[in-house]
Protein backbone atom coordinates (compact mmCIF):
# COMPACT_ATOMS: atom_id res chain seq x y z
CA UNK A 1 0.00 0.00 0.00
CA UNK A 2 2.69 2.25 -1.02
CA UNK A 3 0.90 4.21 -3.19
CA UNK A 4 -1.47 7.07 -2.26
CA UNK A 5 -5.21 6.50 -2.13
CA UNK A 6 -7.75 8.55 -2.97
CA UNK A 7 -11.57 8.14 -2.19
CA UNK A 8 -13.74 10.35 -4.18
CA UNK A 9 -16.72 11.23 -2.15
CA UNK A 10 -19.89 11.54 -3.99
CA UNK A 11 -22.39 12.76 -1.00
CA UNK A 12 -25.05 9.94 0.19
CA UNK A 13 -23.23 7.14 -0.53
CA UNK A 14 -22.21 6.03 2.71
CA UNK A 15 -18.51 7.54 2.08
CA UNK A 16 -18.33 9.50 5.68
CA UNK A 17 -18.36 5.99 7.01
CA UNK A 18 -16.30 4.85 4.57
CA UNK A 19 -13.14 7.52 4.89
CA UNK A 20 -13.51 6.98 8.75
CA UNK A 21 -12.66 3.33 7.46
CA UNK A 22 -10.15 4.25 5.54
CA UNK A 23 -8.66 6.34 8.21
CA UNK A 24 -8.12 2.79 10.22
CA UNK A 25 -6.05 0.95 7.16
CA UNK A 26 -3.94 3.90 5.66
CA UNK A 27 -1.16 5.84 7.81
CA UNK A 28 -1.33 9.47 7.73
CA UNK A 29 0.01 10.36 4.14
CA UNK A 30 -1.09 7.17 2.34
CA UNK A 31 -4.81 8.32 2.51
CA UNK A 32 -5.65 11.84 0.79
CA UNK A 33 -9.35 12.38 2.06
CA UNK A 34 -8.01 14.87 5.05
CA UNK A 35 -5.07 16.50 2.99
CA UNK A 36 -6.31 20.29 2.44
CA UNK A 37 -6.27 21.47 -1.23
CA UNK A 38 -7.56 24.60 -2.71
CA UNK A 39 -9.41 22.72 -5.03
CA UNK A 40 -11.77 21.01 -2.54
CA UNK A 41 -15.25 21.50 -2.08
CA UNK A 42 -15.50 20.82 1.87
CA UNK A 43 -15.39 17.02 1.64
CA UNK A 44 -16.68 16.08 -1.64
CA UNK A 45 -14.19 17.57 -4.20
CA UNK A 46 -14.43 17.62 -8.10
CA UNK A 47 -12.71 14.65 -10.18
CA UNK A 48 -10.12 16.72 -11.51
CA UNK A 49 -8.39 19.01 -9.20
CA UNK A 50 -5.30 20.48 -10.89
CA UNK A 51 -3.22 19.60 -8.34
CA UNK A 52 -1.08 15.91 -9.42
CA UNK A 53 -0.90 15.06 -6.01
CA UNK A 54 -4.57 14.05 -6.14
CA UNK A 55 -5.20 13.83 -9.92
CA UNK A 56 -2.27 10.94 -10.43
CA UNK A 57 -3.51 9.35 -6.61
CA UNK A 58 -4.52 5.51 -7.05
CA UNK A 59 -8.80 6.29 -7.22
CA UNK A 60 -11.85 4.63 -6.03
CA UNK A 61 -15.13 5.44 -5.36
CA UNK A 62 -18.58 4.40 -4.51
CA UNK A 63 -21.72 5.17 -6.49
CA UNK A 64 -25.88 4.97 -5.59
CA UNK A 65 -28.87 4.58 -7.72
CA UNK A 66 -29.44 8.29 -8.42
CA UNK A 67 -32.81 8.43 -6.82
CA UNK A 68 -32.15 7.25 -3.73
CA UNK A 69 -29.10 9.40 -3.22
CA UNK A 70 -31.27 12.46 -3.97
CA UNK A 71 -33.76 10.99 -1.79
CA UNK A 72 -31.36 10.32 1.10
CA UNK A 73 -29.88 13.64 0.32
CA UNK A 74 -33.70 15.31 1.32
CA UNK A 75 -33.91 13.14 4.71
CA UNK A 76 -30.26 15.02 5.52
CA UNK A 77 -31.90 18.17 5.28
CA UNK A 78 -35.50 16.85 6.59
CA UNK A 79 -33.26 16.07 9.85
CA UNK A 80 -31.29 19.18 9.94
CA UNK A 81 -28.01 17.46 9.30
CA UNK A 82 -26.85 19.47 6.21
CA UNK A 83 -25.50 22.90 5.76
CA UNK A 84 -28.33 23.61 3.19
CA UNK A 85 -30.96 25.68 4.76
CA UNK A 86 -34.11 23.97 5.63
CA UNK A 87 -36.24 27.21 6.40
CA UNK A 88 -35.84 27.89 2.33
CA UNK A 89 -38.46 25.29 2.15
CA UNK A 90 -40.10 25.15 5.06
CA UNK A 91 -40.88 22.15 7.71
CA UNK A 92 -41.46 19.61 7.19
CA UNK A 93 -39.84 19.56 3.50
CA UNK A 94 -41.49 21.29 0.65
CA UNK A 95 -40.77 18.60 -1.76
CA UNK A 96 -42.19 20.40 -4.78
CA UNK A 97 -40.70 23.85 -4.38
CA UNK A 98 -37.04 21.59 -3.43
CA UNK A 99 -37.51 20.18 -7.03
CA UNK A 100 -38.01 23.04 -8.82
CA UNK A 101 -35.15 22.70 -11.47
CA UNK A 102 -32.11 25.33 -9.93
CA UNK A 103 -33.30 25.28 -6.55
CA UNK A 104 -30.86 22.46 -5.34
CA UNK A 105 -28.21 21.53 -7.60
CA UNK A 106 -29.51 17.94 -7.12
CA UNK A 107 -29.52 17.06 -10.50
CA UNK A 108 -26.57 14.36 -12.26
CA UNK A 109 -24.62 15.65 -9.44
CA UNK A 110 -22.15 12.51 -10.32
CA UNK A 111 -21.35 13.78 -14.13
CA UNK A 112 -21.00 17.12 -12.54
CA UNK A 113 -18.28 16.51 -10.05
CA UNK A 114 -16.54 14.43 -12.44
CA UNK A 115 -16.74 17.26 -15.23
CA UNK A 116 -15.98 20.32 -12.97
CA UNK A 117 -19.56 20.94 -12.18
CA UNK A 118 -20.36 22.40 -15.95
CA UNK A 119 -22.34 25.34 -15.88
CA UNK A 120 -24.02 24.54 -19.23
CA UNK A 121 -27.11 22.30 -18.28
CA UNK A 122 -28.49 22.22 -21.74
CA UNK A 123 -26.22 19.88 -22.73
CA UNK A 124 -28.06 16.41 -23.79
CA UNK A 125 -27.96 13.35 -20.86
CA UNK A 126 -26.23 10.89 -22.92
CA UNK A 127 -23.30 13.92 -24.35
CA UNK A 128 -23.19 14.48 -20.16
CA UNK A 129 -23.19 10.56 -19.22
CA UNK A 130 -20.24 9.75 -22.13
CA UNK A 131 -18.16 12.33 -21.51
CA UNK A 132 -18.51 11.63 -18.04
CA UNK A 133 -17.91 8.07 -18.41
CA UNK A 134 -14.81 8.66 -20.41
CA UNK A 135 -13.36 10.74 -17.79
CA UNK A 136 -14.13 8.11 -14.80
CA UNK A 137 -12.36 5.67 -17.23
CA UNK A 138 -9.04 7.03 -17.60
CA UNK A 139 -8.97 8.06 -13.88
CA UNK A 140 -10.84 6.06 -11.56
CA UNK A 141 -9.24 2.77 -11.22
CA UNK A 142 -11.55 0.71 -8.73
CA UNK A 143 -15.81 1.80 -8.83
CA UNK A 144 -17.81 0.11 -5.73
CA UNK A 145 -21.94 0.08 -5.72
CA UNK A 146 -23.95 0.97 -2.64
CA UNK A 147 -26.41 -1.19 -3.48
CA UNK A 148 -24.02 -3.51 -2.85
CA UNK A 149 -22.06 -2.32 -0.15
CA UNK A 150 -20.37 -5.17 1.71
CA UNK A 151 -19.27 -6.82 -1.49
CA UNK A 152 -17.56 -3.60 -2.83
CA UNK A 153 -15.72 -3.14 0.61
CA UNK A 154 -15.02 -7.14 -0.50
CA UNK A 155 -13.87 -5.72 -3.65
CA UNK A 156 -11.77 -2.81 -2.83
CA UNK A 157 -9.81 -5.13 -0.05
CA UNK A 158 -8.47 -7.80 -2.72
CA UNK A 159 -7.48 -5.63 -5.53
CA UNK A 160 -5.99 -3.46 -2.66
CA UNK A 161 -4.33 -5.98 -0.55
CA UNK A 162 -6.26 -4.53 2.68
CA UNK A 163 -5.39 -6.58 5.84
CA UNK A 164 -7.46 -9.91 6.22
CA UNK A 165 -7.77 -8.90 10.00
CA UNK A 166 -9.59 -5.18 8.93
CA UNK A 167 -12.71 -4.30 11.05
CA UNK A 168 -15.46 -4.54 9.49
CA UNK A 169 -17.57 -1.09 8.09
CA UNK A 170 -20.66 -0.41 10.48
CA UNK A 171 -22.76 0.06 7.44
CA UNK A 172 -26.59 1.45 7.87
CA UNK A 173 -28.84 1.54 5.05
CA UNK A 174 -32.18 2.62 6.29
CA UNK A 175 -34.68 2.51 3.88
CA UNK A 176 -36.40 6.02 2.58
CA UNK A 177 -40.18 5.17 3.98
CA UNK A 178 -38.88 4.38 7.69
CA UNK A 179 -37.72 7.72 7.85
CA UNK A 180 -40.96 9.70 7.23
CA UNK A 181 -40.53 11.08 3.77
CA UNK A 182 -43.63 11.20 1.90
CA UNK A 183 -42.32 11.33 -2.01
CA UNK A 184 -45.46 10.69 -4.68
CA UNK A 185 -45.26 9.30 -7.98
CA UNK A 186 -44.82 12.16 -9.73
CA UNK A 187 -42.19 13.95 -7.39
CA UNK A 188 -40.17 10.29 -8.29
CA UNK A 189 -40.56 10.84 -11.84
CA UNK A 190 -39.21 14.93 -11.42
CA UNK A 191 -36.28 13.03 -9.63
CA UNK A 192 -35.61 10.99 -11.99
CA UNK A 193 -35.31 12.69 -15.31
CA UNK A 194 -33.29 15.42 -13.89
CA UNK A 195 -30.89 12.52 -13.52
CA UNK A 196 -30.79 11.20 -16.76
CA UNK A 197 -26.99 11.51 -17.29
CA UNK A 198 -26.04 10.05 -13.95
CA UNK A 199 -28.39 7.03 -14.70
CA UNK A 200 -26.01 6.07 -17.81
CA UNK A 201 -23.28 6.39 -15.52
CA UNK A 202 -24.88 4.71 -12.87
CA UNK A 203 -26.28 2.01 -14.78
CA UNK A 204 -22.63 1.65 -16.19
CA UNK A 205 -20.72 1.37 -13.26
CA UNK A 206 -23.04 -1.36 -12.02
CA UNK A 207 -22.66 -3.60 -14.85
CA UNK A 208 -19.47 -3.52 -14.58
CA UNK A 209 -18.92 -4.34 -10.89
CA UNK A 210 -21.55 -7.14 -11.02
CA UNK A 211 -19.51 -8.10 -14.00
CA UNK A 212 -16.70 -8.73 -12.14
CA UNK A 213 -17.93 -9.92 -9.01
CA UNK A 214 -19.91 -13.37 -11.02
């Protein structure tokens, strides 16, 4: 483990959990996730930072059905937990006026991050998801599904060589309904096809981890 690791943190994908994980196997200066750079975006920085330090760092990652990440994502601020003003919507949640395309940059978050968080929108889902996907290629070596959590922590220890001994991650995946959050049909639908890009890449990524884990 010799080379540095880096763990790009897509939010609501179980990666706080994850990095404190991390924390555990790498020594300090093997693991990137607490290293300050300009760059950053608090803890979930873009793909491509401009610094080689973190660009040329050994990357993996975990990704979520895009849905449920913006779903989880509206619990975190349902609960008070994120630095995104509830009060803009009101309590409980205004779910319609916190889907009104612009109010939350909620949608293909994961093509944004990895393209520098494009400010032109108009651009088609599948130019978004390719380009995207071509970027991820060339510079994320090892992609783990939260759907699948256990088995891409199972993944990420053999083509890493983590210690057979490691603790394992106290992983919680409470399901959207137990938490209160009333979403209709329609509001699903909203979610959904402002996520159209990050579905390819979703939808990619998964095929190719189930791929390799039959």
């Amino acid at each position: 483990m010799e080379i540095p690791i880096r763990f790009f943190h897509v939010p609501k994908t179980g990666g706080t959990t994850f990095r404190s994980y991390l924390k555990a196997i790498y020594p300090e200066g093997q693991s990137l996730q607490d290293r300050p750079h300009a760059g950053f975006r608090g803890d979930h920085p873009d793909l491509v930072t401009g610094d080689p330090l973190f660009d040329d760092a050994l990357t993996i990652t975990i990704f979520r059905d895009p849905v449920d990440r913006v779903l989880s994502f509206m619990n975190h601020i349902e609960e008070r937990k994120s630095s995104v003003p509830p009060h803009r919507w009101a309590q409980p949640l205004d779910i319609d006026k916190f889907l009104v395309p612009g109010a939350v940059p909620i949608d293909n978050l994961v093509c944004r991050m990895v393209l520098g968080h494009p400010r032109e929108r108009k651009r088609s889902p599948k130019f978004l998801a390719e380009a995207a996907i071509s970027l991820i290629s060339k510079r994320i070596q090892h992609i783990g599904i939260f759907e699948y959590f256990d088995a891409s922590v199972e993944m990420f220890s053999k083509v890493l060589g983590w210690p057979e001994d490691r603790h394992p991650v106290p992983h919680r995946n409470r399901r959207i309904a137990e938490k209160g959050l009333q979403i209709s049909k329609n509001q699903m639908e909203q979610i959904y096809l402002q996520n159209l890009a990050d579905y390819e890449v979703y939808n990619w990524a998964k095929a190719n981890f189930l791929s390799k884990k039959i």
